[in-house]
Protein backbone atom coordinates (compact mmCIF):
# COMPACT_ATOMS: atom_id res chain seq x y z
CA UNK A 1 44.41 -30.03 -31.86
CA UNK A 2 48.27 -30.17 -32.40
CA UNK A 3 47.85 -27.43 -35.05
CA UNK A 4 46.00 -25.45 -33.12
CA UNK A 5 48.19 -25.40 -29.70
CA UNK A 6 51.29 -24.01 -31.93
CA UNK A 7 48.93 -21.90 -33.72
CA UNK A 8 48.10 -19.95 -30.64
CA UNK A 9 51.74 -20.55 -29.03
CA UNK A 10 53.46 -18.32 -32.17
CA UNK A 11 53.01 -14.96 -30.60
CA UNK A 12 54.30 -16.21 -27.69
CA UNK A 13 57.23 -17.35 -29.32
CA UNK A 14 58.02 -14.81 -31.61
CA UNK A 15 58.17 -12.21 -28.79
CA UNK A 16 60.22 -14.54 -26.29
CA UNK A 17 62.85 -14.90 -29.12
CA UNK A 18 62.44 -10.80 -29.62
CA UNK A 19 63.90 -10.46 -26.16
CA UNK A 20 66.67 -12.42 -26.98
CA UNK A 21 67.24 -10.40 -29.61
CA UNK A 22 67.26 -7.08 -27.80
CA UNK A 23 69.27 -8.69 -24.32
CA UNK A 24 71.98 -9.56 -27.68
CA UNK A 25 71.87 -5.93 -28.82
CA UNK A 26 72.40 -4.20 -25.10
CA UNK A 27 75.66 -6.55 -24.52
CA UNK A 28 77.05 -6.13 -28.42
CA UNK A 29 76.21 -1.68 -28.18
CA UNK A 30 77.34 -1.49 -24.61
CA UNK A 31 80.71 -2.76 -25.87
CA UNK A 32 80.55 0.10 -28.68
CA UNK A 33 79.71 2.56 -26.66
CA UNK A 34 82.57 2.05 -24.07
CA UNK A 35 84.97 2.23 -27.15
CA UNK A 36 83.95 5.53 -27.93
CA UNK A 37 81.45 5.48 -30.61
CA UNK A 38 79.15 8.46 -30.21
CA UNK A 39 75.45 7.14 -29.26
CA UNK A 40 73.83 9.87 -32.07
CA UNK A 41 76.33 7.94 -34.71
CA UNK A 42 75.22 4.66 -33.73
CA UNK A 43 71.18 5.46 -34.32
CA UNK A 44 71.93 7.17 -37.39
CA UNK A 45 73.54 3.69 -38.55
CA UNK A 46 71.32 1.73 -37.02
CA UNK A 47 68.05 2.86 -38.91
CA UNK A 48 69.84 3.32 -41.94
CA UNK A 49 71.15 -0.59 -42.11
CA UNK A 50 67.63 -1.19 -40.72
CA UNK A 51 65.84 0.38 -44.11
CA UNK A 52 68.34 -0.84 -46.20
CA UNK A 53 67.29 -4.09 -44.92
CA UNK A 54 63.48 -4.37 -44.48
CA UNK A 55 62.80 -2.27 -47.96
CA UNK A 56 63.27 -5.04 -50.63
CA UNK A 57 60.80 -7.06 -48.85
CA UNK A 58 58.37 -4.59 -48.28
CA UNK A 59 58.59 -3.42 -52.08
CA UNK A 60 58.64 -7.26 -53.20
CA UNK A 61 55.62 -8.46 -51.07
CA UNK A 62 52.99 -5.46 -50.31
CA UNK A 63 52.93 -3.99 -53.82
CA UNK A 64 49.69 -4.65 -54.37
CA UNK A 65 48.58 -4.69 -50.90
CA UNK A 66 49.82 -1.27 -49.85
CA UNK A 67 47.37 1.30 -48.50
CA UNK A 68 47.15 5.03 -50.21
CA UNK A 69 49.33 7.17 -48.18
CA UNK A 70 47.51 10.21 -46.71
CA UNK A 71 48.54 13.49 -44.94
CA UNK A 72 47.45 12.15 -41.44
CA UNK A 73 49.25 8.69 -42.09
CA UNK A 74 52.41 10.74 -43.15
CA UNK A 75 52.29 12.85 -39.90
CA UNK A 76 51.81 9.52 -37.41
CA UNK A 77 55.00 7.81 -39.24
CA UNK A 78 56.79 11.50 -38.79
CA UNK A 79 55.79 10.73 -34.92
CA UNK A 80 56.68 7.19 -35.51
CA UNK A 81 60.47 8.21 -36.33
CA UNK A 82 60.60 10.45 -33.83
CA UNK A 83 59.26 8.91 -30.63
CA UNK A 84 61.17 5.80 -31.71
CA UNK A 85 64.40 5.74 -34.02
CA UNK A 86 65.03 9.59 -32.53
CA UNK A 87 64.10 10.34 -28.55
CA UNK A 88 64.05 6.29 -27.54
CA UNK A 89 67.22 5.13 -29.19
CA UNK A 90 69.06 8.11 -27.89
CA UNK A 91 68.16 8.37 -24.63
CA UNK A 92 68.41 5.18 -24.46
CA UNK A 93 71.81 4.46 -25.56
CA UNK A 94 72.82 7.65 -23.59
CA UNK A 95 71.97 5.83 -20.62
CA UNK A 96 72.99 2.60 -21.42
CA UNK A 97 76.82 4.23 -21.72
CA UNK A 98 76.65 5.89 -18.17
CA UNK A 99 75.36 2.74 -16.58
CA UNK A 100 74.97 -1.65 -17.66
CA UNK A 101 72.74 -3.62 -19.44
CA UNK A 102 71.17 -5.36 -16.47
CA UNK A 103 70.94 -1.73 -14.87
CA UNK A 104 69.06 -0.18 -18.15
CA UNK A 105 66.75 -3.04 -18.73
CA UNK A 106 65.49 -2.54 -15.71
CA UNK A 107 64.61 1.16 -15.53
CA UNK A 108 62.48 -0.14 -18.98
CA UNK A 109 60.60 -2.13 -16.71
CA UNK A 110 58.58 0.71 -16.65
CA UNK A 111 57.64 0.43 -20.01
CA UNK A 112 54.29 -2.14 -19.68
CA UNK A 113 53.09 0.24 -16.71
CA UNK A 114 52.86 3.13 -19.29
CA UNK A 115 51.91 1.57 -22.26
CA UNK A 116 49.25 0.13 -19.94
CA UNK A 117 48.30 3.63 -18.67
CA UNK A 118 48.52 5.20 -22.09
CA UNK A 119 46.34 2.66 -23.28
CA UNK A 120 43.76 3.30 -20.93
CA UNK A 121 43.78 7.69 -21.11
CA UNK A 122 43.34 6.92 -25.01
CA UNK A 123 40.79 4.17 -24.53
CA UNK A 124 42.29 1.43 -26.32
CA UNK A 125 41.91 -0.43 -22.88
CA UNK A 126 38.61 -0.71 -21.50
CA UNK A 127 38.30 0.25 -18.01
CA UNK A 128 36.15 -3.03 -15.97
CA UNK A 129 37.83 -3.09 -12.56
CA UNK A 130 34.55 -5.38 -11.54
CA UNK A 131 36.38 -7.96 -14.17
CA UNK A 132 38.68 -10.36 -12.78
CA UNK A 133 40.95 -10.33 -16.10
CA UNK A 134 41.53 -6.52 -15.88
CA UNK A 135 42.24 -6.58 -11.50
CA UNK A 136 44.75 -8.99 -12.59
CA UNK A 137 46.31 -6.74 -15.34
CA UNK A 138 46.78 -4.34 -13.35
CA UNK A 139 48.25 -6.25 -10.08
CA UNK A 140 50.71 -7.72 -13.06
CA UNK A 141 51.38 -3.99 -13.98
CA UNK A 142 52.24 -3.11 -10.53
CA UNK A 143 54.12 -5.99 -9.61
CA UNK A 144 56.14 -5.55 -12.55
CA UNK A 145 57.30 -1.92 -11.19
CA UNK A 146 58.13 -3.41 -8.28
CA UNK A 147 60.20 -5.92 -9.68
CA UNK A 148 62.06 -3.41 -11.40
CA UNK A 149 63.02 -0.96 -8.29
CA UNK A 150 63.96 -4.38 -6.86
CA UNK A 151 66.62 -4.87 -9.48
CA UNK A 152 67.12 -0.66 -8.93
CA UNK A 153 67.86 -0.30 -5.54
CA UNK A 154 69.98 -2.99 -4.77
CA UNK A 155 73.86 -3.44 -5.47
CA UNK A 156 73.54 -0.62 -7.72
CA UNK A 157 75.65 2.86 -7.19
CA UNK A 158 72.21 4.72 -7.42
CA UNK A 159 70.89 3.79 -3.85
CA UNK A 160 74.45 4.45 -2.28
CA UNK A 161 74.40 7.95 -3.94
CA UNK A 162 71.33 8.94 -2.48
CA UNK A 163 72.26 8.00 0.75
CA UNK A 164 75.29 9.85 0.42
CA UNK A 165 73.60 12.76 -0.93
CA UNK A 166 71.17 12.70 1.90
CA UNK A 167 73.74 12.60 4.51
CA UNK A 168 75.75 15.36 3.33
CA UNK A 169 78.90 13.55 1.80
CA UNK A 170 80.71 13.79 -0.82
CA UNK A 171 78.62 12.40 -4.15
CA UNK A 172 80.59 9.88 -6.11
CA UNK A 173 80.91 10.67 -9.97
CA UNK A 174 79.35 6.95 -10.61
CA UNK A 175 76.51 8.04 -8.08
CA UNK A 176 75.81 10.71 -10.23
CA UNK A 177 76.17 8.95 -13.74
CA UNK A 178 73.63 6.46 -12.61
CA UNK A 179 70.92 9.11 -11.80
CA UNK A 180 71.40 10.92 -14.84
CA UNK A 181 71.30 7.80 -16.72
CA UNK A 182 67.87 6.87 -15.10
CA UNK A 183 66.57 10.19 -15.77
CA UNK A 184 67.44 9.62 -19.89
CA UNK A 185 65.92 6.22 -19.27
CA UNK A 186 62.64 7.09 -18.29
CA UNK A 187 61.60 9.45 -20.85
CA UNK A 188 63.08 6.73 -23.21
CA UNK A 189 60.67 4.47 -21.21
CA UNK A 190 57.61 7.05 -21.91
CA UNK A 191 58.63 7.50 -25.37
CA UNK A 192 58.67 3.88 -26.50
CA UNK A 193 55.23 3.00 -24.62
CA UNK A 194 54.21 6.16 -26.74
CA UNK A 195 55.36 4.65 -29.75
CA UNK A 196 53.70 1.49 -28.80
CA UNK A 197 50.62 2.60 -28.68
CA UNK A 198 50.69 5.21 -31.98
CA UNK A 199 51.94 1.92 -33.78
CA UNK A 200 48.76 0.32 -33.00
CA UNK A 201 46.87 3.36 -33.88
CA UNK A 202 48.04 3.68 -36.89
CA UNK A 203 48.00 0.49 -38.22
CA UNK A 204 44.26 0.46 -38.12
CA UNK A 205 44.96 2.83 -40.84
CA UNK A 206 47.65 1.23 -42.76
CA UNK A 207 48.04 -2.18 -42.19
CA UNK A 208 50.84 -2.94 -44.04
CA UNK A 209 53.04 -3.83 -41.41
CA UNK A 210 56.66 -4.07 -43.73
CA UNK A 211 56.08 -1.05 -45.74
CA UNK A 212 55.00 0.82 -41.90
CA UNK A 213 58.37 -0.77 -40.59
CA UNK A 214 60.69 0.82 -43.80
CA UNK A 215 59.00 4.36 -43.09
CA UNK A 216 59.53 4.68 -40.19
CA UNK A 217 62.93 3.43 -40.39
CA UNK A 218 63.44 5.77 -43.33
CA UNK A 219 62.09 8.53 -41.22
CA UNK A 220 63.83 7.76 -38.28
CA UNK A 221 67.36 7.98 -40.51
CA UNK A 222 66.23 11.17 -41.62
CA UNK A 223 66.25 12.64 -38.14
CA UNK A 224 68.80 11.13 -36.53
CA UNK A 225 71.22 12.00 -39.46
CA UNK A 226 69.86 16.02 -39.28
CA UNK A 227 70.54 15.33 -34.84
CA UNK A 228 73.81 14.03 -35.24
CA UNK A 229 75.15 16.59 -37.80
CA UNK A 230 74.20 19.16 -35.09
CA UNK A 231 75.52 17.27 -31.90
CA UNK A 232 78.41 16.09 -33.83
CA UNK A 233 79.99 18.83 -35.99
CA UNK A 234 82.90 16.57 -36.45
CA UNK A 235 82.89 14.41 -39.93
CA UNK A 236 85.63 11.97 -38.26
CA UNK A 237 82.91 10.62 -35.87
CA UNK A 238 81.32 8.96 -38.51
CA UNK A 239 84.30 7.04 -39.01
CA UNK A 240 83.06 3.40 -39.30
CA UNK A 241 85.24 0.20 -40.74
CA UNK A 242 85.12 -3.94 -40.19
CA UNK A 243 84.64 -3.69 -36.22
CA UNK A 244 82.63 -3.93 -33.02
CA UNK A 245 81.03 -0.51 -33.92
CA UNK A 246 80.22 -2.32 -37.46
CA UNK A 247 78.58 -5.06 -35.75
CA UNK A 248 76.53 -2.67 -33.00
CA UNK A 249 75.06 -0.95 -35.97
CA UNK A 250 74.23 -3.95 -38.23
CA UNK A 251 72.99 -6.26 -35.04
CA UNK A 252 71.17 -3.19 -33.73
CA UNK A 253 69.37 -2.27 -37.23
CA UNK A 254 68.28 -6.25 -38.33
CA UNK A 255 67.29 -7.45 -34.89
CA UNK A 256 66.04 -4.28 -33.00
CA UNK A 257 64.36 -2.22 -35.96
CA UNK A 258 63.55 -4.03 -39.33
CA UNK A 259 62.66 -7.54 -37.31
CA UNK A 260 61.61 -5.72 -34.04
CA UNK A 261 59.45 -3.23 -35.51
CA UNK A 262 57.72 -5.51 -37.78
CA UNK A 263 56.94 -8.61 -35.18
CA UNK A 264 55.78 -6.23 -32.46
CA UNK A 265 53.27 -4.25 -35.26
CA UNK A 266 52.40 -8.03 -36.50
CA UNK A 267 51.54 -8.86 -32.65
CA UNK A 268 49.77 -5.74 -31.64
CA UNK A 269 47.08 -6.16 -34.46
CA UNK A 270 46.97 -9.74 -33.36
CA UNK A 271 46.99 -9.20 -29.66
CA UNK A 272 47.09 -6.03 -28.34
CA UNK A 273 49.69 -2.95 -27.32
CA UNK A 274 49.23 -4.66 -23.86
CA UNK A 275 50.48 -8.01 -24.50
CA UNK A 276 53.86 -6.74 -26.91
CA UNK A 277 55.09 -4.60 -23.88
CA UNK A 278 54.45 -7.19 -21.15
CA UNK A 279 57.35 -9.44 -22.48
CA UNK A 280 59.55 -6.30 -21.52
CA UNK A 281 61.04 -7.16 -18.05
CA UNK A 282 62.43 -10.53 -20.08
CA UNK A 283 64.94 -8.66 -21.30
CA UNK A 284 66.40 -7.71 -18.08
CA UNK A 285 66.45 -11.59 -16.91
CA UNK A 286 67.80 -13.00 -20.26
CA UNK A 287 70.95 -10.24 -19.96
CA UNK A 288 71.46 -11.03 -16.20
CA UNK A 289 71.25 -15.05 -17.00
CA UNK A 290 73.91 -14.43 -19.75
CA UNK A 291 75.99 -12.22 -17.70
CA UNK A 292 76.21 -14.71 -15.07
CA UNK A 293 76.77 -17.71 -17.01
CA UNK A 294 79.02 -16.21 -20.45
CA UNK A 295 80.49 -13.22 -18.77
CA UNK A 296 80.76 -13.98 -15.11
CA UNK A 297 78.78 -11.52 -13.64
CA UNK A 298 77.52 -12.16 -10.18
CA UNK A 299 74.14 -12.42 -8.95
CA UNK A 300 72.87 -10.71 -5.82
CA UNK A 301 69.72 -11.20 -3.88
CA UNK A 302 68.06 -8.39 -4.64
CA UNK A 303 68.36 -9.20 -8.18
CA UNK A 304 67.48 -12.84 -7.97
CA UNK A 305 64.20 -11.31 -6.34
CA UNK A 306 63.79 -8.62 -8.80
CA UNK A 307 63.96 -11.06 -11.67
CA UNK A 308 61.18 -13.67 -9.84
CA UNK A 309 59.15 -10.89 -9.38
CA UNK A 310 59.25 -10.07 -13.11
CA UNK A 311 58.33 -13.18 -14.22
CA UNK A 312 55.26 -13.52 -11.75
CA UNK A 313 53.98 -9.78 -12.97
CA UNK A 314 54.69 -11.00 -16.40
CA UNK A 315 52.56 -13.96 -16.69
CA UNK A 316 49.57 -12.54 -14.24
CA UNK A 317 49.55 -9.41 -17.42
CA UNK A 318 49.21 -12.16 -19.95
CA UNK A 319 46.97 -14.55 -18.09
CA UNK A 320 44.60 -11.29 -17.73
CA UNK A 321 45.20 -10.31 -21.40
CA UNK A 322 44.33 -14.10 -22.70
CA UNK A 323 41.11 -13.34 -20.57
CA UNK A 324 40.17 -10.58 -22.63
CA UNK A 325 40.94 -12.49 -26.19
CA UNK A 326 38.67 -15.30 -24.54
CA UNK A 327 35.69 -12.67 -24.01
CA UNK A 328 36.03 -11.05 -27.10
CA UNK A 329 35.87 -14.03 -28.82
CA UNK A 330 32.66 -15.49 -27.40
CA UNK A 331 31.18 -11.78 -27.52
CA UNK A 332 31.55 -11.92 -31.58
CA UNK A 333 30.51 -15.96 -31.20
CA UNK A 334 27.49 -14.52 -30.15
CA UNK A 335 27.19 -11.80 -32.21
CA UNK A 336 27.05 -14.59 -34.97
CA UNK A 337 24.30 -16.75 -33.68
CA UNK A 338 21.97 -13.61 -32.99
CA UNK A 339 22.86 -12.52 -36.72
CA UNK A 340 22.13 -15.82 -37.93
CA UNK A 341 18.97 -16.25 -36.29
CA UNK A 342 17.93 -13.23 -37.30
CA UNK A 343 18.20 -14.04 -40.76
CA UNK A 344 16.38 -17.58 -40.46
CA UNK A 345 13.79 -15.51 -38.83
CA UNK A 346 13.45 -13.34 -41.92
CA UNK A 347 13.88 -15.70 -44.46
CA UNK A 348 11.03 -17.87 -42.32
CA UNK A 349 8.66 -15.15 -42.19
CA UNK A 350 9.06 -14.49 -45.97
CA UNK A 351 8.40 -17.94 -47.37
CA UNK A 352 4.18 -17.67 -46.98
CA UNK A 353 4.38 -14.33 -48.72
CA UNK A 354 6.20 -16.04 -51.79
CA UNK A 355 3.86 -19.00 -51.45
CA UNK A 356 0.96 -16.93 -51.77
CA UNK A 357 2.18 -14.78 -54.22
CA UNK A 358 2.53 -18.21 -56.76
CA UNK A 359 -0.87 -19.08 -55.70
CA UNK A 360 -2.57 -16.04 -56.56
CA UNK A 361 -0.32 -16.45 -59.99
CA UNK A 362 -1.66 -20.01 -60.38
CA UNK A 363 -5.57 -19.22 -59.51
CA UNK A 364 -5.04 -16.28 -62.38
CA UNK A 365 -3.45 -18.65 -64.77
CA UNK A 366 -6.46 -21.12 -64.29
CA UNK A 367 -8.68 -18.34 -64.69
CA UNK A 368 -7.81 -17.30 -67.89
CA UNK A 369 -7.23 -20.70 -69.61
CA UNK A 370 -11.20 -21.51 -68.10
CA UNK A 371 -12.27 -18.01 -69.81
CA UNK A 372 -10.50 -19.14 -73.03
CA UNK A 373 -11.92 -22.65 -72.97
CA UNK A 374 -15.55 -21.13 -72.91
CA UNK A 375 -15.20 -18.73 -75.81
């Protein structure tokens, strides 16, 4: 019974110490970006450490294993690299520079509301509002949003900007930084739940979740390079030596790509697209517990509430997803004892055939040793 209980408690493990990893990687890269270092440099790094990382495992361990690559599969990794490594990273980084950690995390709180939406145009989700288990997914959903304007809207610049803006006063420059920054954030926010959900796709098709990882991290260095020769014409930006920009792109690439994107492809053919995303909003309460107890940061109300929320729309998502898993499996536990008694019926029904077939083979037998016995 022991086994079993940390059997089943591994995914939730492995993604609660993924969070950690990516609340790390928003402190370290905020840091690098403030110095300067250009957010297009900084992917380009990023995925490039990240393949150099993940591809000697990937080589070493699916050799054998690995799926024939195909056209289509070739075109979903291209999409791969680019609504991840390219559109995600960038936005994302764009906005984490104008704005905070605690600040970007939360716009991303969006992320298990589209994923979850996504899901559901695409049908990977079935829609049964009469089911308990779904009503609750989707009251976690929405009380995840509205943890996340919560932790928006209050102490933030944004909500004093539009007030200002509204009244007719002057706009302050930070006002403005913050909205474009949420703006960048969103579409970041629709392009990862995009990528969440492709990644599930297509590792129906190729399931080898290290080699899928090292593509798309290949890809992804491919396209960021070819973005940041473009937005950055000047060869000094890539200027990188033994520093915090160093440790941005190494932290970034081994934590949040090669690790990242292989746990959360491990955990979505496990579990589902649904359950990855809904450990989202931790990352917002790890960085704001850090920030308050490492860096000093202070803590407001409308945080504190933001964060509880969170946590209550995170584990009524799961609690409706573990629903699901529990269905499924007594569906196919039923499936089985239908199958099986389907073949006892069969092999039932054939046993008089064979029994009369050997005594019709007997009575022939006799027949001919009595015919020989009289001649």
């Amino acid at each position: 019974m022991g086994l079993k209980m940390s059997e089943s408690a591994k995914p939730y493990f492995a993604m609660i110490c993924l969070q950690f990893g990516y609340a790390g990687m928003n402190l370290v890269t905020k840091v690098s970006l403030d110095r300067g270092m250009s957010h297009y440099v900084l992917v380009a790094y990023r995925n490039a450490f990240a393949t150099a990382a993940i591809a000697p495992f990937a080589l070493l361990s699916e050799r054998k294993v690995r799926p024939k690559m195909t056209f289509t599969i070739f075109m979903q990794i291209f999409v791969l690299a680019l609504l991840g490594p390219l559109i995600d990273q960038n936005l994302y980084y764009a906005g984490l520079k104008l704005t905070s950690p605690n600040f970007a995390g939360a716009v991303t709180n969006i992320v298990p509301a589209l994923t979850f939406i996504i899901s559901i145009v695409f049908r990977i989700e079935k829609v049964e509002m009469r089911k308990v288990r779904f009503q609750a997914k989707v009251v976690g959903t929405l009380v995840i949003v509205a943890g996340a304007i919560l932790m928006i809207l209050f102490k933030t610049p944004l909500i004093k900007f539009l007030q200002s803006h509204l009244n007719g006063d002057a706009s302050s420059p930070v006002g403005e930084d913050y909205l474009k920054a949420t703006v960048f954030l969103l579409v970041a926010s629709f392009s990862w739940a995009s990528f969440f959900v492709l990644q599930a796709a297509t590792l129906k098709r190729y399931s080898s979740h290290l080699s899928l990882s090292t593509m798309v991290c290949f890809m992804g260095t491919l396209q960021s390079t070819a973005v940041t020769f473009v937005m950055e014409p000047n060869l000094s930006t890539w200027n990188i030596g033994f520093d915090m920009n160093l440790l941005a792109s190494a932290y970034a690439a081994i934590i949040s790509s090669s690790i990242a994107y292989y746990v959360q492809g491990m955990m979505t053919k496990q579990k589902s697209v649904v359950f990855v995303t809904a450990f989202n909003p931790l990352v917002v309460i790890i960085g704001s517990i850090i920030g308050f107890l490492i860096l000093g940061q202070h803590l407001y109300l409308g945080g504190v509430l933001g964060m509880v929320t969170l946590l209550v729309g995170v584990c009524v998502v799961l609690w409706g997803r573990e629903g699901d898993e529990e269905e499924n499996s007594e569906e196919k536990f039923i499936e089985v004892i239908k199958c099986c008694n389907r073949c006892e019926n069969t092999g039932l029904s054939m046993m008089p055939r064979i029994d009369e077939e050997v005594d019709v083979e007997m009575q022939s037998a006799g027949k001919a040793k009595l015919v020989v016995g009289l001649s």
